[in-house]
PDB file of N, CA and C in Angstrom:
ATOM      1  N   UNK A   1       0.836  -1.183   0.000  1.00  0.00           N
ATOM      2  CA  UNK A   1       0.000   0.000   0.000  1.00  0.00           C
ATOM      3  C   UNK A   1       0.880   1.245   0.000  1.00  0.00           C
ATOM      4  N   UNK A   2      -0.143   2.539  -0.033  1.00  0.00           N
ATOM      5  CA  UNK A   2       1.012   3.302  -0.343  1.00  0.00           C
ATOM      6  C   UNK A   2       0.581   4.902   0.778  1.00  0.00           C
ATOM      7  N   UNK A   3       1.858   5.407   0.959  1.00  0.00           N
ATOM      8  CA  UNK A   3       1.440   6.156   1.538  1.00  0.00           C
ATOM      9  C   UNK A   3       0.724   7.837   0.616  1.00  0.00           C
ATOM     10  N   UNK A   4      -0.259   8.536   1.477  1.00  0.00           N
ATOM     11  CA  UNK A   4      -0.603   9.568   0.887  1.00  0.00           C
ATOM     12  C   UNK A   4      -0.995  11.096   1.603  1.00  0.00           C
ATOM     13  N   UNK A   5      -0.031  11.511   0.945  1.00  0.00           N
ATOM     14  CA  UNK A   5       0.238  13.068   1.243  1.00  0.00           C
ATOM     15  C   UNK A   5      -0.966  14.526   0.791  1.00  0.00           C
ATOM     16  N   UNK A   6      -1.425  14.732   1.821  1.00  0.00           N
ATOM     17  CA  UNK A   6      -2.557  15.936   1.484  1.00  0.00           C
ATOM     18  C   UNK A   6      -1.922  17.113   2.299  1.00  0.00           C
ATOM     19  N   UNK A   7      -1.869  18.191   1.291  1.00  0.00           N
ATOM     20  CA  UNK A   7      -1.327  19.602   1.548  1.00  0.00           C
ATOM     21  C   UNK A   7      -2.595  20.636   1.283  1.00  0.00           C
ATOM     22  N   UNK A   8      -2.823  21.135   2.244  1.00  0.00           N
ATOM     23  CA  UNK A   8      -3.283  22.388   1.881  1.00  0.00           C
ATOM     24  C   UNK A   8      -2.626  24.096   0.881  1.00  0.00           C
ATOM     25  N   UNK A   9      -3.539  23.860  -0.161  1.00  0.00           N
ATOM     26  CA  UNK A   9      -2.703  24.737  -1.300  1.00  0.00           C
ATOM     27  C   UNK A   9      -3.725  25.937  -1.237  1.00  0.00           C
ATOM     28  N   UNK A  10      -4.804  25.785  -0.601  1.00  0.00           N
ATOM     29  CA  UNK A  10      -5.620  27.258  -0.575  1.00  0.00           C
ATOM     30  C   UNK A  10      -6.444  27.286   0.815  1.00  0.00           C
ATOM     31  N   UNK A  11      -6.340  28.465   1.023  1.00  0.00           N
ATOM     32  CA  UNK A  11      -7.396  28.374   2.690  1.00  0.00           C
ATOM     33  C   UNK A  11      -7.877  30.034   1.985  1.00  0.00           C
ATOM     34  N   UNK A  12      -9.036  30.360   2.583  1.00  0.00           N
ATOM     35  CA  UNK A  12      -9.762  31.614   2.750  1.00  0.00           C
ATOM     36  C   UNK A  12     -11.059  31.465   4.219  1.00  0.00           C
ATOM     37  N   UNK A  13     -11.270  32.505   4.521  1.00  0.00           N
ATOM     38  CA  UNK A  13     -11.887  32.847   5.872  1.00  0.00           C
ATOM     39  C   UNK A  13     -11.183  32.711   6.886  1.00  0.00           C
ATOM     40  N   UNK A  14     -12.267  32.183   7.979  1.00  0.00           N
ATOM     41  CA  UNK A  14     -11.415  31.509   8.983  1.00  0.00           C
ATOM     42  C   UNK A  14     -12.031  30.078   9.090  1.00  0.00           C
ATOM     43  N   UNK A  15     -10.811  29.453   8.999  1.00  0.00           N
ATOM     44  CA  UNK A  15     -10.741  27.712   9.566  1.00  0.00           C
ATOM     45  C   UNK A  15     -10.605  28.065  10.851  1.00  0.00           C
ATOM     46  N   UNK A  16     -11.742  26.768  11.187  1.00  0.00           N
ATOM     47  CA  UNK A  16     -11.891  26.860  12.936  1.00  0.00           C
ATOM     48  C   UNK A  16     -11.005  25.418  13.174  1.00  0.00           C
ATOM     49  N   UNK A  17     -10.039  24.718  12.380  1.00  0.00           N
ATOM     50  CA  UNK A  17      -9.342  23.609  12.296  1.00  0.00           C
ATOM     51  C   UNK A  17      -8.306  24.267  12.397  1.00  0.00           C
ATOM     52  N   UNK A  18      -8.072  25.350  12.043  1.00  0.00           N
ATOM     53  CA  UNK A  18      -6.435  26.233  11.617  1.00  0.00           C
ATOM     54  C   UNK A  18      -5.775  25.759  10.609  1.00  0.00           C
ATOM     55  N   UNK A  19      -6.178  25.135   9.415  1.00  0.00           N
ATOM     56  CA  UNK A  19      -5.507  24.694   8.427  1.00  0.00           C
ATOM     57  C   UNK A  19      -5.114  25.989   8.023  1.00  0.00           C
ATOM     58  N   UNK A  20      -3.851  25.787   7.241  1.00  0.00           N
ATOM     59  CA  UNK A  20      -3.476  27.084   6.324  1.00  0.00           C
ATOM     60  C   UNK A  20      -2.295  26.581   5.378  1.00  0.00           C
ATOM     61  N   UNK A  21      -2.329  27.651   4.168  1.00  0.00           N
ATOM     62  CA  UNK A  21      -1.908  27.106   2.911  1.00  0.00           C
ATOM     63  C   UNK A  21      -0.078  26.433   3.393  1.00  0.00           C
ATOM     64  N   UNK A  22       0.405  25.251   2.598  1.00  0.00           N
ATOM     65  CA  UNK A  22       1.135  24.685   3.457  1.00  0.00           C
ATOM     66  C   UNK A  22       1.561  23.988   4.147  1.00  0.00           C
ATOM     67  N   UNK A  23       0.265  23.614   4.571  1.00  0.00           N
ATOM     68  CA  UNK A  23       0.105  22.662   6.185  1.00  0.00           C
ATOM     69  C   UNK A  23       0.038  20.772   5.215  1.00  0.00           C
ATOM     70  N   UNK A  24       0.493  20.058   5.929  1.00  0.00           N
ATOM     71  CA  UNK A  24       0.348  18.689   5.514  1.00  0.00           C
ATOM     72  C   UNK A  24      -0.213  17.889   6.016  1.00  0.00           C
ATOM     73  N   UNK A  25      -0.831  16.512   5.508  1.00  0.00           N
ATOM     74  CA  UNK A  25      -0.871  15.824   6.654  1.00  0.00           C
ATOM     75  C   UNK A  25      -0.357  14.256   6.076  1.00  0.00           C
ATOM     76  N   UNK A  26       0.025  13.684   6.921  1.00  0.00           N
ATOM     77  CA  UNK A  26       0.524  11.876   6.374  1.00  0.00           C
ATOM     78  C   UNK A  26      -0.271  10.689   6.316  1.00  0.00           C
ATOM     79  N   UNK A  27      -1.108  10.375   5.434  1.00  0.00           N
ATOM     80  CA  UNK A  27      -1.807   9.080   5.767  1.00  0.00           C
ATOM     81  C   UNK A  27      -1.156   8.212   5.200  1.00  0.00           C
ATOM     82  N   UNK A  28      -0.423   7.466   6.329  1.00  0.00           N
ATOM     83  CA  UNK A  28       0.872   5.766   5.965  1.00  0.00           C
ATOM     84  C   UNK A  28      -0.288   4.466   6.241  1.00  0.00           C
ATOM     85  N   UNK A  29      -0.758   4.007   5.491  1.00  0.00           N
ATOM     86  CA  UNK A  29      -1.476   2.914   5.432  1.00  0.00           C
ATOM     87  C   UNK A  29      -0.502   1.609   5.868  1.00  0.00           C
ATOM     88  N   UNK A  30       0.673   1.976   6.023  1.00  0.00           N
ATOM     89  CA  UNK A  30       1.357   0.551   6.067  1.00  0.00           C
ATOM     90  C   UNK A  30       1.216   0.736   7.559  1.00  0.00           C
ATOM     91  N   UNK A  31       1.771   1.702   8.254  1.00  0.00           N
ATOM     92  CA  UNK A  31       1.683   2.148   9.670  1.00  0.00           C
ATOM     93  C   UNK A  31       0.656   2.336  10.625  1.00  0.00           C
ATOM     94  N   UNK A  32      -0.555   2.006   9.920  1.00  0.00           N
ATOM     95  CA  UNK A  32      -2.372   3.052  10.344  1.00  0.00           C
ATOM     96  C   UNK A  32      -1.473   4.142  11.931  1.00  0.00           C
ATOM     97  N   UNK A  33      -1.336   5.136  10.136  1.00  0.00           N
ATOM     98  CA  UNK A  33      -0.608   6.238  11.184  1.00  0.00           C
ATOM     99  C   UNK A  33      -1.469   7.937  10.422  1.00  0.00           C
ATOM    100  N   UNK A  34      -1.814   8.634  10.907  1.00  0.00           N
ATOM    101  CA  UNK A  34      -2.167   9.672  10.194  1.00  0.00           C
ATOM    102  C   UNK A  34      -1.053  11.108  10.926  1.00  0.00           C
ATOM    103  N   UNK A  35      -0.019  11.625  10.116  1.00  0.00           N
ATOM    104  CA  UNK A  35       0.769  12.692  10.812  1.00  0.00           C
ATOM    105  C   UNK A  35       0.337  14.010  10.324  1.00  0.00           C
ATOM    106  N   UNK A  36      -0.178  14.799  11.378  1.00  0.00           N
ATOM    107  CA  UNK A  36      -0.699  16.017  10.699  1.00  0.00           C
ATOM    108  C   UNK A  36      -1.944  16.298  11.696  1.00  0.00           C
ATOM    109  N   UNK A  37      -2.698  17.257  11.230  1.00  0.00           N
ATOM    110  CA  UNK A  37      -3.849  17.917  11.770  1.00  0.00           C
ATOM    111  C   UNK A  37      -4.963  18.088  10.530  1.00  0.00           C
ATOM    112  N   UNK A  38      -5.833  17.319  10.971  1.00  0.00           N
ATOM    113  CA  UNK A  38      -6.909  17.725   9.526  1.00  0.00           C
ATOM    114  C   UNK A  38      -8.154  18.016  10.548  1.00  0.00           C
ATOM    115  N   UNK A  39      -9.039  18.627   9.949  1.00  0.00           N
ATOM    116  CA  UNK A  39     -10.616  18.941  10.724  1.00  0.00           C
ATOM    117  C   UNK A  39     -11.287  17.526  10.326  1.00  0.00           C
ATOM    118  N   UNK A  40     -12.366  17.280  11.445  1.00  0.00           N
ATOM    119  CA  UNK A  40     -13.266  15.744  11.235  1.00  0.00           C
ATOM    120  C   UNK A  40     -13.887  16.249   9.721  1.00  0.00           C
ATOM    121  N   UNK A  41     -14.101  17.127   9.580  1.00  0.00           N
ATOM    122  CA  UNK A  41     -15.571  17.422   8.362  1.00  0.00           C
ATOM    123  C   UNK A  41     -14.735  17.271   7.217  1.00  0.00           C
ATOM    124  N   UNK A  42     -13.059  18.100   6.821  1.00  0.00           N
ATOM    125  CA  UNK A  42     -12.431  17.806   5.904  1.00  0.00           C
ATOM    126  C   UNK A  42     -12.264  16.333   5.521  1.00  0.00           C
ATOM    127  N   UNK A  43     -11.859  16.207   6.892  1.00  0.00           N
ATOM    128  CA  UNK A  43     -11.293  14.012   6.890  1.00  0.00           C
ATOM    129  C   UNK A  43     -12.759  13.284   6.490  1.00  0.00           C
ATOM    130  N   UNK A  44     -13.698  13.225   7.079  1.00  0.00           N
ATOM    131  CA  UNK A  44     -14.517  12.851   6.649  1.00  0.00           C
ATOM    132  C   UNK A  44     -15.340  12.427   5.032  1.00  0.00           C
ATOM    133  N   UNK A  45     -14.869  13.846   4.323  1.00  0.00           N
ATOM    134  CA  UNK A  45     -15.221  14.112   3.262  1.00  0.00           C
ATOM    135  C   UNK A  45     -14.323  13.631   2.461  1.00  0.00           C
ATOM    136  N   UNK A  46     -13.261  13.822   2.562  1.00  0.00           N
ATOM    137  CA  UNK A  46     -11.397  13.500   1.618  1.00  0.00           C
ATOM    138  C   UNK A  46     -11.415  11.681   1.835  1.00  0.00           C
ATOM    139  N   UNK A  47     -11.781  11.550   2.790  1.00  0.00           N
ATOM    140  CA  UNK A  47     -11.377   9.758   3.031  1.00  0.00           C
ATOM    141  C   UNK A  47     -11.881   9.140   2.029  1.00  0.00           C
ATOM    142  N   UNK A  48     -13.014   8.854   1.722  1.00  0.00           N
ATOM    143  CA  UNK A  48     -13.160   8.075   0.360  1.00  0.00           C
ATOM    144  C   UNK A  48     -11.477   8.385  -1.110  1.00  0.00           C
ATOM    145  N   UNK A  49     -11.906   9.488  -1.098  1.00  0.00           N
ATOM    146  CA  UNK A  49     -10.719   9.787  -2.435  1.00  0.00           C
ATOM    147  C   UNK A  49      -9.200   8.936  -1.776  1.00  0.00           C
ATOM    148  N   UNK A  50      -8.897   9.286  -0.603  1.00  0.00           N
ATOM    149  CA  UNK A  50      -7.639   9.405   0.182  1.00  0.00           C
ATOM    150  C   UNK A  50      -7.435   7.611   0.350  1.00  0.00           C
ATOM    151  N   UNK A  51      -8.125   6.839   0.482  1.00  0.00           N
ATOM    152  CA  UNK A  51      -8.083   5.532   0.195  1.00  0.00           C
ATOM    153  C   UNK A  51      -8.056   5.185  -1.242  1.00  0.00           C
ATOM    154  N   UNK A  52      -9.106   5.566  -1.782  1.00  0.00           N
ATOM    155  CA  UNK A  52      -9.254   5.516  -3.072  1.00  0.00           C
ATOM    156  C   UNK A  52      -7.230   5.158  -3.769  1.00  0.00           C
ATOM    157  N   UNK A  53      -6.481   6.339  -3.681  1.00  0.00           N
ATOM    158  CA  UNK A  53      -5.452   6.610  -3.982  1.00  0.00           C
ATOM    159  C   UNK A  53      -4.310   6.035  -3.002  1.00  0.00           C
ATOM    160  N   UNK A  54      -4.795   5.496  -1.807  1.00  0.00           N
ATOM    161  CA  UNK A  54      -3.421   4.205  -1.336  1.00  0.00           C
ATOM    162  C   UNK A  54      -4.186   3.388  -1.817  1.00  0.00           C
ATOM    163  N   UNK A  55      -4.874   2.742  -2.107  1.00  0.00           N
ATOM    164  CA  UNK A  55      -5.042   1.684  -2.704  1.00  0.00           C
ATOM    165  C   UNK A  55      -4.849   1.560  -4.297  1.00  0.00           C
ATOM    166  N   UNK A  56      -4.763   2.142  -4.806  1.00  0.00           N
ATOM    167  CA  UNK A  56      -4.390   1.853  -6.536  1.00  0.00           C
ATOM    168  C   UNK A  56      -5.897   2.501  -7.185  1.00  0.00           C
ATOM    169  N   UNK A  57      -7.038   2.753  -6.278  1.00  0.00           N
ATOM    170  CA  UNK A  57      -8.163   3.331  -7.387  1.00  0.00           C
ATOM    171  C   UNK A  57      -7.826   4.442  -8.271  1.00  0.00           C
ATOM    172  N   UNK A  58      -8.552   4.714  -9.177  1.00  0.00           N
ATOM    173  CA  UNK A  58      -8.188   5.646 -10.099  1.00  0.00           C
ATOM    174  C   UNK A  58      -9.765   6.876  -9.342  1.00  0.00           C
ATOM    175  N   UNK A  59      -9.099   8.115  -9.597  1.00  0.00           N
ATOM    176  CA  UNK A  59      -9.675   9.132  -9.002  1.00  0.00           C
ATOM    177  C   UNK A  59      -9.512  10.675  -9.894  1.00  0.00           C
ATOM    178  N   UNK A  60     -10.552  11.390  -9.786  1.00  0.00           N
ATOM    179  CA  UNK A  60     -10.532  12.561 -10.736  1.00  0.00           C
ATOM    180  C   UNK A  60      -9.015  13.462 -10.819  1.00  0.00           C
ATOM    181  N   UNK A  61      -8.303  14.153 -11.243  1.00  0.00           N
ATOM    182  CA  UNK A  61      -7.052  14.195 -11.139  1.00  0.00           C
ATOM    183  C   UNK A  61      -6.623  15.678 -11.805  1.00  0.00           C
ATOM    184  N   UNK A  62      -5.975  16.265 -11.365  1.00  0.00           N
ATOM    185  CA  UNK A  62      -5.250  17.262 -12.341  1.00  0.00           C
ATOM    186  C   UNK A  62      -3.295  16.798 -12.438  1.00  0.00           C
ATOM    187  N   UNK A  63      -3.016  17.847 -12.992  1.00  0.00           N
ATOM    188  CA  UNK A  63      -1.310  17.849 -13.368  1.00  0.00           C
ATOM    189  C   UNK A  63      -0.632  18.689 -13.050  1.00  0.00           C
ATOM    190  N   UNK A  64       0.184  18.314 -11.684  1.00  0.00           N
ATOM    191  CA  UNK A  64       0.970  19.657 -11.301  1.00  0.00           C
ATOM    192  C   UNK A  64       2.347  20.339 -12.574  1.00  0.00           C
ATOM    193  N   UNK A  65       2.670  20.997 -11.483  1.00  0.00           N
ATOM    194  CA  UNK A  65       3.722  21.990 -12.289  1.00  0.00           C
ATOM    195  C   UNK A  65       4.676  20.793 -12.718  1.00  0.00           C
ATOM    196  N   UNK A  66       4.985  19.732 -12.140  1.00  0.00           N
ATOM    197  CA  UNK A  66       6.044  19.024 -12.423  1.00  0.00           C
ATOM    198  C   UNK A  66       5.476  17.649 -13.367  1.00  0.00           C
ATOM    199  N   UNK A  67       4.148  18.006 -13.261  1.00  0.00           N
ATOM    200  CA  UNK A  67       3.858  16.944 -14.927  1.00  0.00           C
ATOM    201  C   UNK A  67       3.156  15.527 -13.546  1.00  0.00           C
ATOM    202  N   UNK A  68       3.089  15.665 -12.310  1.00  0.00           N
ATOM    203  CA  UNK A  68       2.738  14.273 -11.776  1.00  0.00           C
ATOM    204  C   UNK A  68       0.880  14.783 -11.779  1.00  0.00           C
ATOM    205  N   UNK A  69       0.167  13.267 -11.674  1.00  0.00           N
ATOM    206  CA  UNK A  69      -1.225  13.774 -11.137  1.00  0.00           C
ATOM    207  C   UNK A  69      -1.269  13.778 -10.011  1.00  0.00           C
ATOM    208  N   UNK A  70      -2.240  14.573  -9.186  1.00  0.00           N
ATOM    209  CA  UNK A  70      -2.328  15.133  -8.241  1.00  0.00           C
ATOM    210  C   UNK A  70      -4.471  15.160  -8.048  1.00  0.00           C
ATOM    211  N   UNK A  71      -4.920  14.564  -6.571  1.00  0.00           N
ATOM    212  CA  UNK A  71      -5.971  15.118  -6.763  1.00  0.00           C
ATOM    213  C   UNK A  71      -6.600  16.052  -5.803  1.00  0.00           C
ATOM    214  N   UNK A  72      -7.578  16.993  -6.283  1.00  0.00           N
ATOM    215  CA  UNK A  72      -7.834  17.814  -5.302  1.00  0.00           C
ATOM    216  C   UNK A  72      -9.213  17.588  -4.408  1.00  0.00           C
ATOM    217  N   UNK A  73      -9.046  18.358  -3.483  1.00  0.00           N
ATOM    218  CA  UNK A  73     -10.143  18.125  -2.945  1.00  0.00           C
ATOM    219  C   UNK A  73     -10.814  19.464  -1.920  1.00  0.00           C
ATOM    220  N   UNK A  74     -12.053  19.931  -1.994  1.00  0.00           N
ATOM    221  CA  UNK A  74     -12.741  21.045  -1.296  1.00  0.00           C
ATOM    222  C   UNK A  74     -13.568  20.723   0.226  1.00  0.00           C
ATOM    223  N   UNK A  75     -12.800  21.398   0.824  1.00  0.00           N
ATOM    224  CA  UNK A  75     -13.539  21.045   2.506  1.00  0.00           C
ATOM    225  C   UNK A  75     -14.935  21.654   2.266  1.00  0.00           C
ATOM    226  N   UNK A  76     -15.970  20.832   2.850  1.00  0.00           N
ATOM    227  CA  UNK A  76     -17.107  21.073   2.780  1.00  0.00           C
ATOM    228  C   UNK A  76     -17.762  22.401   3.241  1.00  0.00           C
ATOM    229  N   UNK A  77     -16.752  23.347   3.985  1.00  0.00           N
ATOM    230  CA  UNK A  77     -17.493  24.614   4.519  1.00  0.00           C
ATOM    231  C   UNK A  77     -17.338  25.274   3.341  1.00  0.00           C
ATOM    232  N   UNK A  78     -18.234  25.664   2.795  1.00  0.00           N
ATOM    233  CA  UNK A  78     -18.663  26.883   1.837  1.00  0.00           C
ATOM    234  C   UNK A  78     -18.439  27.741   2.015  1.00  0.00           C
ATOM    235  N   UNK A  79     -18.394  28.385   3.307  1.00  0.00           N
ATOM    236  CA  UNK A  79     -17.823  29.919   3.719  1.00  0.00           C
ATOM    237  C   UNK A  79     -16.577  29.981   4.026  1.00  0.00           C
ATOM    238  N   UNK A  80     -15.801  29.115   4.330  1.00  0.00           N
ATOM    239  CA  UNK A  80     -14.458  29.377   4.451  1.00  0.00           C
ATOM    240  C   UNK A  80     -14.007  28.079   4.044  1.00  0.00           C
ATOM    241  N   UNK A  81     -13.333  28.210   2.872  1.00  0.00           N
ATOM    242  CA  UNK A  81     -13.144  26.969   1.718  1.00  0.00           C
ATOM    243  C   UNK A  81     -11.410  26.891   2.063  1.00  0.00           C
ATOM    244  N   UNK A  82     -11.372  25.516   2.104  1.00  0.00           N
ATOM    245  CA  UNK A  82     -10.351  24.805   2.111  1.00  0.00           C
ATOM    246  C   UNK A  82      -9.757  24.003   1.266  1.00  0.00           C
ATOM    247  N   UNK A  83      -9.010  24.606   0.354  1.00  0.00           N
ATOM    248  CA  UNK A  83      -8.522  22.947  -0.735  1.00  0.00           C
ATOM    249  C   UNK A  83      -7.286  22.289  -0.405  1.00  0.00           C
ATOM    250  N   UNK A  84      -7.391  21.254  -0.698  1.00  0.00           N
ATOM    251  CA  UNK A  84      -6.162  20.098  -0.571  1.00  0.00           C
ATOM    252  C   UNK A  84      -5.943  19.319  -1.704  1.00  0.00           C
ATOM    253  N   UNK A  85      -4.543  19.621  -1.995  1.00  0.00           N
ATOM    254  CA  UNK A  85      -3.894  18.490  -2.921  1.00  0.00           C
ATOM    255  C   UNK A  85      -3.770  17.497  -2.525  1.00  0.00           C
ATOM    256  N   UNK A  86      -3.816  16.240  -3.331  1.00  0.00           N
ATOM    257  CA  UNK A  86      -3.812  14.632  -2.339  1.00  0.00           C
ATOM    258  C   UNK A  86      -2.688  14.229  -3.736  1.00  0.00           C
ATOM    259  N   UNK A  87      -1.852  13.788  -2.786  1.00  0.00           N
ATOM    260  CA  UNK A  87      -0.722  12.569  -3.824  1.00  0.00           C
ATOM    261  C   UNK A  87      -0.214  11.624  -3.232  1.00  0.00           C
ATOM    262  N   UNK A  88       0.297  10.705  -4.186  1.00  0.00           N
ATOM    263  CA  UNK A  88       0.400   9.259  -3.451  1.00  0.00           C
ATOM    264  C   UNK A  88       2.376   9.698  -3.011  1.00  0.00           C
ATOM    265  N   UNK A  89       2.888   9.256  -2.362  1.00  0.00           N
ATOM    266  CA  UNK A  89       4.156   9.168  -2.072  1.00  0.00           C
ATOM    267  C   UNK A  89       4.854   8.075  -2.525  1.00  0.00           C
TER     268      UNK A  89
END
């Protein structure tokens, strides 16, 4: 399995989680280890995709600057929006 890396690449308002652009977090499936700080409502929402991608599923995707896919994902608060890049390590 593989491990997978979610970064926060945009924050606006206020996060009552304190995410901010930057911030990481580690989900090591080999370890059931999660390193980082995520909000329940983000985690909640991202976990389907975030397995999805240690496990080998295929998932909606863009292409970073360096040509790898990368997928994103929007924290469910509407008023103060949170995105996260998700990649496999």
């Amino acid at each position: 399995m593989a491990k997978v890396l979610v970064k926060t690449i945009s924050q606006e308002g206020h996060c009552a989680a304190g995410q901010r652009v930057g911030d990481e977090i580690l989900f090591d499936w080999d370890n059931h280890e999660i390193q980082g700080k995520i909000c329940l409502h983000a985690l909640y929402s991202a976990l389907p995709k975030i397995y999805a991608l240690a496990h080998g599923g295929d998932v909606a995707f863009a292409v970073d600057d360096e040509g790898n896919r990368v997928a994103r994902h929007a924290c469910p608060d509407g008023y103060n929006p949170v995105i996260y890049e998700l990649r496999l390590i």
